[in-house]
PDB file of N, CA and C in Angstrom:
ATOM      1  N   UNK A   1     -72.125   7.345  12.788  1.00  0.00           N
ATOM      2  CA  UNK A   1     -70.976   7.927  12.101  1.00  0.00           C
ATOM      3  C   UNK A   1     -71.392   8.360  10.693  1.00  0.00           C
ATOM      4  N   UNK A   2     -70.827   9.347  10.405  1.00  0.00           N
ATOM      5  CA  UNK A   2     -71.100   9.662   8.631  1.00  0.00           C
ATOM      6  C   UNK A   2     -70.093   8.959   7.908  1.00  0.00           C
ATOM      7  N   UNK A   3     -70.762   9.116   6.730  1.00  0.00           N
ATOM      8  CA  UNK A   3     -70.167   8.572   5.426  1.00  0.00           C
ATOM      9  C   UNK A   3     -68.924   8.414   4.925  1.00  0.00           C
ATOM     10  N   UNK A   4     -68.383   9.956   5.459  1.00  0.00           N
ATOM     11  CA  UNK A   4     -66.468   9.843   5.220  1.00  0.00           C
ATOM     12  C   UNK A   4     -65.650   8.828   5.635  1.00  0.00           C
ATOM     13  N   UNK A   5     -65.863   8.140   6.612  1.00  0.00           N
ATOM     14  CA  UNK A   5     -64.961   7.037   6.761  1.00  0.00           C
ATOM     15  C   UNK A   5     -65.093   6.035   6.089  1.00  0.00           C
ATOM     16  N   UNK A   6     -63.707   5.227   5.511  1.00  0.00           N
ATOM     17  CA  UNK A   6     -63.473   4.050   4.619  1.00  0.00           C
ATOM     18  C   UNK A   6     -62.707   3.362   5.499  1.00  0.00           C
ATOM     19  N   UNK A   7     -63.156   1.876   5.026  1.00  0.00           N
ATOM     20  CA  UNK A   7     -62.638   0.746   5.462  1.00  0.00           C
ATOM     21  C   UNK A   7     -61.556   0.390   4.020  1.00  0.00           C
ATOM     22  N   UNK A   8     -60.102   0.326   5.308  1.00  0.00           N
ATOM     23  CA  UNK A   8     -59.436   0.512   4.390  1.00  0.00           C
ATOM     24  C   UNK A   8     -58.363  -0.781   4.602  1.00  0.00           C
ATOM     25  N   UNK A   9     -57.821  -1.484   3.272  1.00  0.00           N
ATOM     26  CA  UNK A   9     -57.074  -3.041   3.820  1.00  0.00           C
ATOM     27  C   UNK A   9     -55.511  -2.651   3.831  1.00  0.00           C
ATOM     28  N   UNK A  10     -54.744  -2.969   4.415  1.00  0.00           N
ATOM     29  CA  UNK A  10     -53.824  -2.777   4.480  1.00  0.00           C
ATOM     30  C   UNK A  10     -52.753  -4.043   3.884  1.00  0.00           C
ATOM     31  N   UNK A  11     -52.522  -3.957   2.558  1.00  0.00           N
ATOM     32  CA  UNK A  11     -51.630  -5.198   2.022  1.00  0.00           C
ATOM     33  C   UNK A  11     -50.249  -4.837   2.147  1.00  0.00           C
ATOM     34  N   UNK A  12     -49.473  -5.410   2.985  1.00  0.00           N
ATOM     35  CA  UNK A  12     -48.283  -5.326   3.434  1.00  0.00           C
ATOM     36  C   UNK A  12     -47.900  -5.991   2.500  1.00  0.00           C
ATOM     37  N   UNK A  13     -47.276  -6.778   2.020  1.00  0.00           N
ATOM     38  CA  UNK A  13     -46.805  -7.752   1.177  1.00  0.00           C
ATOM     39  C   UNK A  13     -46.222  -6.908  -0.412  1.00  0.00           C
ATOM     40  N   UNK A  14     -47.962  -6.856  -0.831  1.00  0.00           N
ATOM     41  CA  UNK A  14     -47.473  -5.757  -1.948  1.00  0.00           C
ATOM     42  C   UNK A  14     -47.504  -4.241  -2.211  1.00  0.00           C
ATOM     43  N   UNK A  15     -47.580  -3.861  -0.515  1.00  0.00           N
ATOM     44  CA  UNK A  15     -47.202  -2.610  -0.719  1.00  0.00           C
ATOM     45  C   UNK A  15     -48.606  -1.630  -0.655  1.00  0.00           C
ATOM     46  N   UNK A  16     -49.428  -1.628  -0.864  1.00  0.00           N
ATOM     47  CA  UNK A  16     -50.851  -0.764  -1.194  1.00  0.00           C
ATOM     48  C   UNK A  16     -52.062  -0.771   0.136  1.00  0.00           C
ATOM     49  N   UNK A  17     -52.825  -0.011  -0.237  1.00  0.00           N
ATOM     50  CA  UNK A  17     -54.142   0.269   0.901  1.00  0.00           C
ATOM     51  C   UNK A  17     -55.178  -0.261  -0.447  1.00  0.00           C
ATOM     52  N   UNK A  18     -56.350  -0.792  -0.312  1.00  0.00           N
ATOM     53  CA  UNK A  18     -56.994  -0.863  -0.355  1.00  0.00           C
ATOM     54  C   UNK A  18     -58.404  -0.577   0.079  1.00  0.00           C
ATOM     55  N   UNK A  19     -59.230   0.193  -0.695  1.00  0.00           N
ATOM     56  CA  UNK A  19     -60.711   1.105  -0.311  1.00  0.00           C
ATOM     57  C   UNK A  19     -61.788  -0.022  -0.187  1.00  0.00           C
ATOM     58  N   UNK A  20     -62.310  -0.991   1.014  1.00  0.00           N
ATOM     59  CA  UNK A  20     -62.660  -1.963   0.971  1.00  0.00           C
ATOM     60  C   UNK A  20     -64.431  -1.837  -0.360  1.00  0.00           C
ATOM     61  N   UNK A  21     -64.757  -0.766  -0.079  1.00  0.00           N
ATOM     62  CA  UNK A  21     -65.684  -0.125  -0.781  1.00  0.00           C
ATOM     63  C   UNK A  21     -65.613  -0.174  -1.773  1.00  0.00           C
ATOM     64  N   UNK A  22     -64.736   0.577  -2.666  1.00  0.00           N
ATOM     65  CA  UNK A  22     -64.567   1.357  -3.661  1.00  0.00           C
ATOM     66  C   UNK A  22     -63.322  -0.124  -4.365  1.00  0.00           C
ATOM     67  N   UNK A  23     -62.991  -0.767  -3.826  1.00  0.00           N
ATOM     68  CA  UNK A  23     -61.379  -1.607  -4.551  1.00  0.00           C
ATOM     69  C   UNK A  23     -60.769  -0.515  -5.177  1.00  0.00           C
ATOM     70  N   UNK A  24     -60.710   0.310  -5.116  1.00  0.00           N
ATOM     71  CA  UNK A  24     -59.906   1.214  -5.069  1.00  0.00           C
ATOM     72  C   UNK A  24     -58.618   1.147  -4.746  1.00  0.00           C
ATOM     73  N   UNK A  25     -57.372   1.090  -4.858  1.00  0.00           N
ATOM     74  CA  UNK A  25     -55.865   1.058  -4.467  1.00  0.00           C
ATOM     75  C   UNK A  25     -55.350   2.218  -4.647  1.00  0.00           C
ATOM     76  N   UNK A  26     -54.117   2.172  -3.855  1.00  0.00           N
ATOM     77  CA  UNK A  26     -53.315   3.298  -3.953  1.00  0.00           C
ATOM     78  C   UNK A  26     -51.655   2.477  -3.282  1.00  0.00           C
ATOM     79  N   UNK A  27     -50.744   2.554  -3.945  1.00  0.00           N
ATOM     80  CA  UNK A  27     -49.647   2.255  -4.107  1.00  0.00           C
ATOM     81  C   UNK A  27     -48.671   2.657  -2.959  1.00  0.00           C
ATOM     82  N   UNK A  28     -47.340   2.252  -2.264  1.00  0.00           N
ATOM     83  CA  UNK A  28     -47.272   2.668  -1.118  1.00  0.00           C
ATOM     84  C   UNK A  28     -45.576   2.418  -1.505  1.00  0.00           C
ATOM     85  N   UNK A  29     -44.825   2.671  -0.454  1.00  0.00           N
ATOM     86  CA  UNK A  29     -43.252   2.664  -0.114  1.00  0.00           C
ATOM     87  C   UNK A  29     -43.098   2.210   1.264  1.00  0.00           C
ATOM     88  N   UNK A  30     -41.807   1.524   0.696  1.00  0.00           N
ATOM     89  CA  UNK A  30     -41.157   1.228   2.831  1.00  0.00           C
ATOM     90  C   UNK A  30     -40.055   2.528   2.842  1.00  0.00           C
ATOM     91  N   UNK A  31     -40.423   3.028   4.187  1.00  0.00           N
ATOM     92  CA  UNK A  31     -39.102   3.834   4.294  1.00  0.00           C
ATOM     93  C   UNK A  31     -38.639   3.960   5.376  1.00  0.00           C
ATOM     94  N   UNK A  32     -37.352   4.472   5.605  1.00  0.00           N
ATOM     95  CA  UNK A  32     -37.355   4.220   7.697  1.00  0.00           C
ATOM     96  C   UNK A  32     -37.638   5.789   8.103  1.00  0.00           C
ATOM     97  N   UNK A  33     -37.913   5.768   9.154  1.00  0.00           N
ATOM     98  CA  UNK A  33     -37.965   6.865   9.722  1.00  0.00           C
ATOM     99  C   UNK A  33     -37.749   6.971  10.897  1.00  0.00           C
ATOM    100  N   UNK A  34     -37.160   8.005  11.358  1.00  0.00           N
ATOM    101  CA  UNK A  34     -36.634   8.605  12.954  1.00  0.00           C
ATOM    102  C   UNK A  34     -38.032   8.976  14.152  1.00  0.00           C
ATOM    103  N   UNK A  35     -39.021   9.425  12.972  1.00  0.00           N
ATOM    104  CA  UNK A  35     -40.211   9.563  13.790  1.00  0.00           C
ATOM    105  C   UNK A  35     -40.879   8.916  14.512  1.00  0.00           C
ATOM    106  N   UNK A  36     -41.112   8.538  15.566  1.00  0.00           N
ATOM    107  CA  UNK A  36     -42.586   7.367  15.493  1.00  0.00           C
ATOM    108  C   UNK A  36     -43.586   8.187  16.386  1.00  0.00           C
ATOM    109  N   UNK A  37     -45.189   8.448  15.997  1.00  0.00           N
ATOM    110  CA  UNK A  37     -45.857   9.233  16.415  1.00  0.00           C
ATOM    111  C   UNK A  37     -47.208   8.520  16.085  1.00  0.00           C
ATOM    112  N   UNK A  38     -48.244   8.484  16.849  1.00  0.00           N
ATOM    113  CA  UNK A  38     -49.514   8.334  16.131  1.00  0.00           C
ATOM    114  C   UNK A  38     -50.433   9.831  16.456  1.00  0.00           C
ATOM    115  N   UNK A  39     -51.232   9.769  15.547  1.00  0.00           N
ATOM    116  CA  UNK A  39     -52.247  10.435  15.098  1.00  0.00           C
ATOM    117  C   UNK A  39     -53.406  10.438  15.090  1.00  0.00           C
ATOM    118  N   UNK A  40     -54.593  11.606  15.244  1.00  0.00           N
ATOM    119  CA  UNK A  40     -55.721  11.012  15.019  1.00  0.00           C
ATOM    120  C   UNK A  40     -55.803  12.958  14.121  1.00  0.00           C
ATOM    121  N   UNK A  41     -56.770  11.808  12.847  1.00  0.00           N
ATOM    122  CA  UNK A  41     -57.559  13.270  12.182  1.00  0.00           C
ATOM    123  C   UNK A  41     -58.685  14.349  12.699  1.00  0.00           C
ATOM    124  N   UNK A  42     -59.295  13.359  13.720  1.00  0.00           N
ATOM    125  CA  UNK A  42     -60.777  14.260  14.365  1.00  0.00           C
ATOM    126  C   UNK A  42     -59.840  14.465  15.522  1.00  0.00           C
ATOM    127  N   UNK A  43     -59.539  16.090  15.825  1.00  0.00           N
ATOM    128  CA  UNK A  43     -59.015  16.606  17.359  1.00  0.00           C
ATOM    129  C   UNK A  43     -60.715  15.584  18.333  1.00  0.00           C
ATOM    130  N   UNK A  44     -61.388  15.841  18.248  1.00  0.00           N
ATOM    131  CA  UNK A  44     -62.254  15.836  19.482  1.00  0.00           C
ATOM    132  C   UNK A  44     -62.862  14.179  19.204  1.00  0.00           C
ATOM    133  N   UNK A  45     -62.346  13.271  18.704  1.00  0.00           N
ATOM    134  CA  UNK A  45     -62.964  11.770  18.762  1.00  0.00           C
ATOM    135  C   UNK A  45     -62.241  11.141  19.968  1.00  0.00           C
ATOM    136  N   UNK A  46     -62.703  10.152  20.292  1.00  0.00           N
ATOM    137  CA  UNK A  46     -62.555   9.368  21.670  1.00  0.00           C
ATOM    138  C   UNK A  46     -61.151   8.747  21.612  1.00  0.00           C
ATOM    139  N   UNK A  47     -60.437   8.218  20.235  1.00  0.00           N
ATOM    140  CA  UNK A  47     -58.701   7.951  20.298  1.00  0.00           C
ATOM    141  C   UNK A  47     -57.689   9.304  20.528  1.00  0.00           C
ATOM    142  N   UNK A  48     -58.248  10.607  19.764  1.00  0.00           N
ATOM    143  CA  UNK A  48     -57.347  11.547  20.559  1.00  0.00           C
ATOM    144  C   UNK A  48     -57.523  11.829  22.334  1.00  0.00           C
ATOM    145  N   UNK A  49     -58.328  12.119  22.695  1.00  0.00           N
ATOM    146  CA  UNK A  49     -58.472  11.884  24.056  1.00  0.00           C
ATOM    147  C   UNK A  49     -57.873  10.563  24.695  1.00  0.00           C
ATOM    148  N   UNK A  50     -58.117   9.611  24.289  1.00  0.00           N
ATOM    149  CA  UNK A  50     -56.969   8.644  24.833  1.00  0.00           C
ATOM    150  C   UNK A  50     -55.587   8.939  24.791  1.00  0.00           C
ATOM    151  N   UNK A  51     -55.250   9.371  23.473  1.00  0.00           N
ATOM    152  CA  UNK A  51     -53.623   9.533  23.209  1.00  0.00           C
ATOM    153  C   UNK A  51     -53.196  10.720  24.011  1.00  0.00           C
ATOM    154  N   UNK A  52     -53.989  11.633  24.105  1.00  0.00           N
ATOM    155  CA  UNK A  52     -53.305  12.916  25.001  1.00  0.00           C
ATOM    156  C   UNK A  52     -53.367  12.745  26.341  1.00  0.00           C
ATOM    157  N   UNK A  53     -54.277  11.528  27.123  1.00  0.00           N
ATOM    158  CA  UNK A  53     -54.686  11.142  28.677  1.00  0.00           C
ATOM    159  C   UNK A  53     -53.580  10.046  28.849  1.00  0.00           C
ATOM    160  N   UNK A  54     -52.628   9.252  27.902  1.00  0.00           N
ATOM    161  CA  UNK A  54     -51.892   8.217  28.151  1.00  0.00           C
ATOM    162  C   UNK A  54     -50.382   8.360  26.977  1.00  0.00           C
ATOM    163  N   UNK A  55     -50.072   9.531  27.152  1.00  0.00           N
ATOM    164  CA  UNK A  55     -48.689  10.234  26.161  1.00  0.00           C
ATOM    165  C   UNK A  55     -48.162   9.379  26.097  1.00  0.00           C
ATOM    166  N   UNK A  56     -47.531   8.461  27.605  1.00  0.00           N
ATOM    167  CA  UNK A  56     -46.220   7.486  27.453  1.00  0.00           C
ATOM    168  C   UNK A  56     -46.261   6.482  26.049  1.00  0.00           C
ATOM    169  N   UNK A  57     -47.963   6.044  26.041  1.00  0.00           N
ATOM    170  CA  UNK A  57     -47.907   4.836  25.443  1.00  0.00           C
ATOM    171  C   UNK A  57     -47.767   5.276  23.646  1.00  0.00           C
ATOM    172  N   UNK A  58     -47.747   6.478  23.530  1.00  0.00           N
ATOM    173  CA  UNK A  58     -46.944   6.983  21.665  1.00  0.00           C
ATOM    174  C   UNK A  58     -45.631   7.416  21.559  1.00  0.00           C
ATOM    175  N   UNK A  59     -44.636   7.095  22.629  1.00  0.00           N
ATOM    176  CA  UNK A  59     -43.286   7.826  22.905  1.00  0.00           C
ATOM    177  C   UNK A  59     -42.629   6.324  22.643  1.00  0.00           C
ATOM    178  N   UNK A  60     -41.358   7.254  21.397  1.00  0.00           N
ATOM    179  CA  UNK A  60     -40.269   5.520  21.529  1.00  0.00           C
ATOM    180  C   UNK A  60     -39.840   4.906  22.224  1.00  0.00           C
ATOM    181  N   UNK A  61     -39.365   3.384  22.742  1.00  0.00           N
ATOM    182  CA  UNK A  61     -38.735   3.117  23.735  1.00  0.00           C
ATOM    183  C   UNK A  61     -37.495   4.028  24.092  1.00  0.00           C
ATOM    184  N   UNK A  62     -36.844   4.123  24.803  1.00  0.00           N
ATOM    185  CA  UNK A  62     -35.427   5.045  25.097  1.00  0.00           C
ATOM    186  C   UNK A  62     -35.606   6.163  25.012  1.00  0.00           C
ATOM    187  N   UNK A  63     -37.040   7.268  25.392  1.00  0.00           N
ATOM    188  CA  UNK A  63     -36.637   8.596  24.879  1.00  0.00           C
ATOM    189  C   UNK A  63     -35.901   9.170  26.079  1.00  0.00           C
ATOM    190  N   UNK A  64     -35.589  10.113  25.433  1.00  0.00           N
ATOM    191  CA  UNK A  64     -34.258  10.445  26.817  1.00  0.00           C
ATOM    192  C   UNK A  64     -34.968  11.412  27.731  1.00  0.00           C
ATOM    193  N   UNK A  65     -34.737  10.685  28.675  1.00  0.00           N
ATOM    194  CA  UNK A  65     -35.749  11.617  29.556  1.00  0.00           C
ATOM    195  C   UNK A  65     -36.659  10.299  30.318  1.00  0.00           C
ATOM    196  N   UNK A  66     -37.303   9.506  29.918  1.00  0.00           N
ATOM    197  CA  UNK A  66     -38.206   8.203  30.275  1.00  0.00           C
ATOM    198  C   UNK A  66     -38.051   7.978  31.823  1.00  0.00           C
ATOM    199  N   UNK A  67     -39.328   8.237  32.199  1.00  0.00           N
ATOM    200  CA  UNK A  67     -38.805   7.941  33.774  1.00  0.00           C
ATOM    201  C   UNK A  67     -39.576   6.453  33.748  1.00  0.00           C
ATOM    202  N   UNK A  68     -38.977   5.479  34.501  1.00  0.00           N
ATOM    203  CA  UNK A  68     -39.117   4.525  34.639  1.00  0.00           C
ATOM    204  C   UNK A  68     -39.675   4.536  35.635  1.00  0.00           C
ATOM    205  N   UNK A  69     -41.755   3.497  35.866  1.00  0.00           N
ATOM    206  CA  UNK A  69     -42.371   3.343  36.310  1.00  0.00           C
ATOM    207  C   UNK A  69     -42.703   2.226  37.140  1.00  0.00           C
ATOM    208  N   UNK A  70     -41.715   1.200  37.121  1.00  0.00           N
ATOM    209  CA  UNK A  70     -41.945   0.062  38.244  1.00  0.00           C
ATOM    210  C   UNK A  70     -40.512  -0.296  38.708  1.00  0.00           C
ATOM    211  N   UNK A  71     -40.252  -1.233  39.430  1.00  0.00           N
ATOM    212  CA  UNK A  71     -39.050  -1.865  39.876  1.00  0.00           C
ATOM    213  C   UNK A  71     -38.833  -3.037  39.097  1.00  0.00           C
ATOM    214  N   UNK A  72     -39.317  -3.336  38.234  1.00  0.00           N
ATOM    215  CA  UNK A  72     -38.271  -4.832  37.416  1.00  0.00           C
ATOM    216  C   UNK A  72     -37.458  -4.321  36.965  1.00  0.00           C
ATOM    217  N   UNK A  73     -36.388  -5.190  37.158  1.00  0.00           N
ATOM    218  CA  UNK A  73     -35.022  -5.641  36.793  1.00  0.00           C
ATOM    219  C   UNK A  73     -34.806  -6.577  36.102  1.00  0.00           C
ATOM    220  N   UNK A  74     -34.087  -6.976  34.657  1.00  0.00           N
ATOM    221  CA  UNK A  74     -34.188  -7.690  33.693  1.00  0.00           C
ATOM    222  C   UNK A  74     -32.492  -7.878  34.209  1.00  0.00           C
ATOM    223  N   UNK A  75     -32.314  -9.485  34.144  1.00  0.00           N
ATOM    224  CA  UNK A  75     -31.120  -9.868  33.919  1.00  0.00           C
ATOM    225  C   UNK A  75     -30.889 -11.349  33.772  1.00  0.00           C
ATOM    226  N   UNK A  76     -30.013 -11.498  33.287  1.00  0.00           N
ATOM    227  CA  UNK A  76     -29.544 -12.809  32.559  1.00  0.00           C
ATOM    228  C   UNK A  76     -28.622 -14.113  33.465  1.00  0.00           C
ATOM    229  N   UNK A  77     -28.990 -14.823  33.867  1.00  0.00           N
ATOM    230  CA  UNK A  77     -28.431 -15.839  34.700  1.00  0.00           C
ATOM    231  C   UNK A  77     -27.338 -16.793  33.560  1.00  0.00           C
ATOM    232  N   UNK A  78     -26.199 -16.918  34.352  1.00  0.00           N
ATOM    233  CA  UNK A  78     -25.241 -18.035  33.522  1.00  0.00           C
ATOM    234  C   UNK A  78     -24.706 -18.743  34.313  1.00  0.00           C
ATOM    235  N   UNK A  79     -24.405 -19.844  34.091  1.00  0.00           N
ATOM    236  CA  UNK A  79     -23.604 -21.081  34.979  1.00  0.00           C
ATOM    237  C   UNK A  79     -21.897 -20.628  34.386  1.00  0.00           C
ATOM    238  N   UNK A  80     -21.478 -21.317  35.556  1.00  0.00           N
ATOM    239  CA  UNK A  80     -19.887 -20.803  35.427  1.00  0.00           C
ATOM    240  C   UNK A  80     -19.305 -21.217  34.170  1.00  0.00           C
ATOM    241  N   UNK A  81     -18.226 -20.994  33.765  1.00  0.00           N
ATOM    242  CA  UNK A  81     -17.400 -21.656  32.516  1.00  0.00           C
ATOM    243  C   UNK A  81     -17.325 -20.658  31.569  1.00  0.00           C
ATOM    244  N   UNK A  82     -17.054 -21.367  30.523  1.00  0.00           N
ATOM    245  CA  UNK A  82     -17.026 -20.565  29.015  1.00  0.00           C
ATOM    246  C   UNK A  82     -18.349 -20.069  28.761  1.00  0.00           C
ATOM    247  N   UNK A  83     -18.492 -19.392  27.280  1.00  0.00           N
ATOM    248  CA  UNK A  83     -19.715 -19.415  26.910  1.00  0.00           C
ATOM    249  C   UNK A  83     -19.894 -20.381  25.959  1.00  0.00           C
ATOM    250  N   UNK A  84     -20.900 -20.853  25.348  1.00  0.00           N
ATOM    251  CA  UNK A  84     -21.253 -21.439  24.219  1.00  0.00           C
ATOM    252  C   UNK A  84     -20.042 -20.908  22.808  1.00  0.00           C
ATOM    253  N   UNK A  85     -19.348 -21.953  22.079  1.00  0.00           N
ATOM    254  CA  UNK A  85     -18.785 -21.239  21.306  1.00  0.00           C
ATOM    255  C   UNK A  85     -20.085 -20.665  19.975  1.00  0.00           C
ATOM    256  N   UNK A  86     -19.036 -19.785  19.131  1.00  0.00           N
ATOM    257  CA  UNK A  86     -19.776 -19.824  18.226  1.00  0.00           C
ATOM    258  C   UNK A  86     -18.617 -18.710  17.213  1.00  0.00           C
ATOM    259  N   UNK A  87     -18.425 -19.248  15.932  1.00  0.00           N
ATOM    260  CA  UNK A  87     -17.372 -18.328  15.003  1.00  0.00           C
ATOM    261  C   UNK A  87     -17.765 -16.843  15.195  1.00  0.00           C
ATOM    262  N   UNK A  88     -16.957 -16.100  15.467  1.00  0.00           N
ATOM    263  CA  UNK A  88     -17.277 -14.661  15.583  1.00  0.00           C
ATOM    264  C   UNK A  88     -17.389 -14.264  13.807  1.00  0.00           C
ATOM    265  N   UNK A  89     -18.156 -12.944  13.486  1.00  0.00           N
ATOM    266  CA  UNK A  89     -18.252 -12.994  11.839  1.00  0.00           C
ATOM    267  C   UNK A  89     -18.196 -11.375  12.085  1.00  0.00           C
ATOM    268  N   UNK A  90     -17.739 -11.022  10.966  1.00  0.00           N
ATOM    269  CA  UNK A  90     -17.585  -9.658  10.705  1.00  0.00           C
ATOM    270  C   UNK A  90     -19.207  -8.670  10.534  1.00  0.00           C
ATOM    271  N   UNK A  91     -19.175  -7.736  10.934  1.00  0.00           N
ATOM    272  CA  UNK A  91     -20.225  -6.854  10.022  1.00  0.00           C
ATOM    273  C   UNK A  91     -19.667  -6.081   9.150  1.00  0.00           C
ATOM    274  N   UNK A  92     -20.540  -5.971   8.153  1.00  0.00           N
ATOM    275  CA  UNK A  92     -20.448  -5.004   6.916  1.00  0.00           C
ATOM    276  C   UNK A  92     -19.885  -3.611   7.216  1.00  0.00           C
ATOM    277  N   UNK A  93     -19.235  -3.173   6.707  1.00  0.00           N
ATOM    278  CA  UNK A  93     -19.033  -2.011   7.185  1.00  0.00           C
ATOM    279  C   UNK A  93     -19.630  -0.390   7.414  1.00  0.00           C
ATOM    280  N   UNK A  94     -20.883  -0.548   6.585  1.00  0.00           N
ATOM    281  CA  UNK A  94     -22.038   0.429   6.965  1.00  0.00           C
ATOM    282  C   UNK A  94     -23.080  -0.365   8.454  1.00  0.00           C
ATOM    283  N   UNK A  95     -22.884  -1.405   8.512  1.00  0.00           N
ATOM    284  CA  UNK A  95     -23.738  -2.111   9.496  1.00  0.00           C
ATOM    285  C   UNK A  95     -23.033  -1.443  10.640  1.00  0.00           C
ATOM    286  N   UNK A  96     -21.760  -2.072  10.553  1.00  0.00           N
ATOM    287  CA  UNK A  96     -20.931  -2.070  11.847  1.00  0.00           C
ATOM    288  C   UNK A  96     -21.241  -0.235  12.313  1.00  0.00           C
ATOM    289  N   UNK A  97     -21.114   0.457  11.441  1.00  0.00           N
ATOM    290  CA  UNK A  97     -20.811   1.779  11.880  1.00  0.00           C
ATOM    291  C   UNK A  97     -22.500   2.781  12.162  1.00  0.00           C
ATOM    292  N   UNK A  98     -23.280   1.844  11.821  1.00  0.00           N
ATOM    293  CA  UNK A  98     -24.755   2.026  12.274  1.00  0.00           C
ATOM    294  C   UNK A  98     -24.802   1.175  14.145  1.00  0.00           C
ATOM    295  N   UNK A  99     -24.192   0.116  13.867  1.00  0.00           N
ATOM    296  CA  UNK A  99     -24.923  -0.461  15.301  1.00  0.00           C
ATOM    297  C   UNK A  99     -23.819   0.088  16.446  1.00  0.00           C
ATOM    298  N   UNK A 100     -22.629   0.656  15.916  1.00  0.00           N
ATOM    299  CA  UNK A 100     -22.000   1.208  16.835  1.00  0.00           C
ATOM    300  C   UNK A 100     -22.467   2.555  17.328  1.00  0.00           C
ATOM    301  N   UNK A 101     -23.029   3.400  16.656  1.00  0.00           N
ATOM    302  CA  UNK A 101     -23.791   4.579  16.517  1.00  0.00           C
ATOM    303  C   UNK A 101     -25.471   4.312  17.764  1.00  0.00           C
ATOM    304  N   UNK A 102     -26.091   3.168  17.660  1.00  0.00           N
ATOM    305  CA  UNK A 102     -26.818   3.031  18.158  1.00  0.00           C
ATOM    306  C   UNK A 102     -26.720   2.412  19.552  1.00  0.00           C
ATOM    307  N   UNK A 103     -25.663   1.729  19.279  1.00  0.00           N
ATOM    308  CA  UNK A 103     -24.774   1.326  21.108  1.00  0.00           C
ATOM    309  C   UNK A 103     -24.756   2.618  21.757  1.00  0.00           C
ATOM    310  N   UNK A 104     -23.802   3.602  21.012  1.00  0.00           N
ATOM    311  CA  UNK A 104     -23.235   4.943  21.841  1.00  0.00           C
ATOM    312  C   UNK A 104     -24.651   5.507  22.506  1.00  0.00           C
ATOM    313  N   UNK A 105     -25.520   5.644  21.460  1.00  0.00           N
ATOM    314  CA  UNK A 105     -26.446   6.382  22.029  1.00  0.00           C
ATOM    315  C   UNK A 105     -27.308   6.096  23.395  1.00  0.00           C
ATOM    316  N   UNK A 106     -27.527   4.686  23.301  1.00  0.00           N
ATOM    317  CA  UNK A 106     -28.054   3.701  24.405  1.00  0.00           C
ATOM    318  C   UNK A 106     -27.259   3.856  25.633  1.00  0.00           C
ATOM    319  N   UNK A 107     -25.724   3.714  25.170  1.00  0.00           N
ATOM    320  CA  UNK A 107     -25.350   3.987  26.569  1.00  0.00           C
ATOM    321  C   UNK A 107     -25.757   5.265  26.999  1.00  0.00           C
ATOM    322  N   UNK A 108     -25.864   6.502  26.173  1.00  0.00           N
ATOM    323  CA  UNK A 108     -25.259   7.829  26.933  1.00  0.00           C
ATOM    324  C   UNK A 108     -27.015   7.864  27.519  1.00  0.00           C
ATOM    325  N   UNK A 109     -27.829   7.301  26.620  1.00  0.00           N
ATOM    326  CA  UNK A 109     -29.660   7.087  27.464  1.00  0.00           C
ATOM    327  C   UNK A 109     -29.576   6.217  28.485  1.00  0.00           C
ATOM    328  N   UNK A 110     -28.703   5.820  29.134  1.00  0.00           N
ATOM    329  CA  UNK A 110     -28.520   4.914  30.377  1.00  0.00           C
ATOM    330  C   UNK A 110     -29.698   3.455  30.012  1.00  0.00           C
ATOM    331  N   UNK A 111     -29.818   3.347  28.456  1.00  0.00           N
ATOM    332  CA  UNK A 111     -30.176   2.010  28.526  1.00  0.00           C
ATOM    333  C   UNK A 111     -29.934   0.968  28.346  1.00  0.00           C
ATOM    334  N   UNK A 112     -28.819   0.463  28.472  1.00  0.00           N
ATOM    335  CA  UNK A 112     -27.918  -0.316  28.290  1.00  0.00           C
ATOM    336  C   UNK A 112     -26.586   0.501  29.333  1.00  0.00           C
ATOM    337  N   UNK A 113     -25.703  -0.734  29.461  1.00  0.00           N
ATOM    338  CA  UNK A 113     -24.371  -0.289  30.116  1.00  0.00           C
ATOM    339  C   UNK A 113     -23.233  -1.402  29.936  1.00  0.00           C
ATOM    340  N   UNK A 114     -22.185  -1.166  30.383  1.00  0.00           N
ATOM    341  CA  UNK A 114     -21.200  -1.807  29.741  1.00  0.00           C
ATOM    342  C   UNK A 114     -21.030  -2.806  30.497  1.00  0.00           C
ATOM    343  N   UNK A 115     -20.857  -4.451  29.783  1.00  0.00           N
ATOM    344  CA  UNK A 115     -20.638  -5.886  30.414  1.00  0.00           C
ATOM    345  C   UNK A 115     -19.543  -5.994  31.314  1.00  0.00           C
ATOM    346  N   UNK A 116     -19.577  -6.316  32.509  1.00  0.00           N
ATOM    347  CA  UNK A 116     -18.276  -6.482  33.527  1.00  0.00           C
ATOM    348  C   UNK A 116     -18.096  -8.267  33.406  1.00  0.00           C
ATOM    349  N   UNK A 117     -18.739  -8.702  32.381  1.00  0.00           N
ATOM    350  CA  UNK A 117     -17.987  -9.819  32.054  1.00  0.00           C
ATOM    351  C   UNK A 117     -16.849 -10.245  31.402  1.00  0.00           C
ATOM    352  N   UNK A 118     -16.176 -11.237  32.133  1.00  0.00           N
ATOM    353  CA  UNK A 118     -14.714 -11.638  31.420  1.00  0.00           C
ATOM    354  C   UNK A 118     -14.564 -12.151  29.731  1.00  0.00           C
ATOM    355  N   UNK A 119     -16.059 -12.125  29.821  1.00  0.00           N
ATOM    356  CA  UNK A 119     -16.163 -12.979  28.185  1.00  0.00           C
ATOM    357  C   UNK A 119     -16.650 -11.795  27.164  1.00  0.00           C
TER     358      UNK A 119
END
């Protein structure tokens, strides 16, 4: 390999990359994003060829469209009765109107569906 590549540390904590070489830093941000994608800088190195031979595995969970590749079935077993209590608590009201936003969408991606339980 040539010279251009740096070993580079990744300090989560306080935020920065580190040039393992050089101690070099460079300062960083959290931010959210809608995107999630990986990348490679060299078109012709051996991780882009992986990523373009195995697409599914850089695609978000739920993209719409996802064809589902095996037969498991995930589900939840309960014994009869009540449920466990527990105080119901409010959400915030930017929360509430985010996780309701992200319900809707789940349902209309058929990943999730609505409880036919009495509880």
């Amino acid at each position: 390999r040539s010279g251009f590549f740096s070993i580079l540390l990744v300090d989560i904590r306080e935020r920065r990359l580190i040039d393992k070489t050089t101690l070099l830093e460079s300062k960083g941000e959290n931010v959210l994003s809608e995107v999630q994608s990986i990348k490679t800088v060299i078109v012709e190195s051996e991780f882009s060829r992986l990523l373009s031979e195995y697409p599914d595995i850089t695609r978000p969970a739920g993209t719409v469209g996802q064809t589902v590749k095996h037969d498991v079935v995930h589900h939840i077993t309960t014994t009869p009765g009540p449920p466990v209590f527990c105080r119901p608590r409010r959400l915030a009201p930017d929360h509430l109107k985010s996780a309701k936003t992200d319900f809707e969408l789940m349902l209309q991606q058929g990943i999730i569906r609505a409880s036919k339980s009495p509880w």
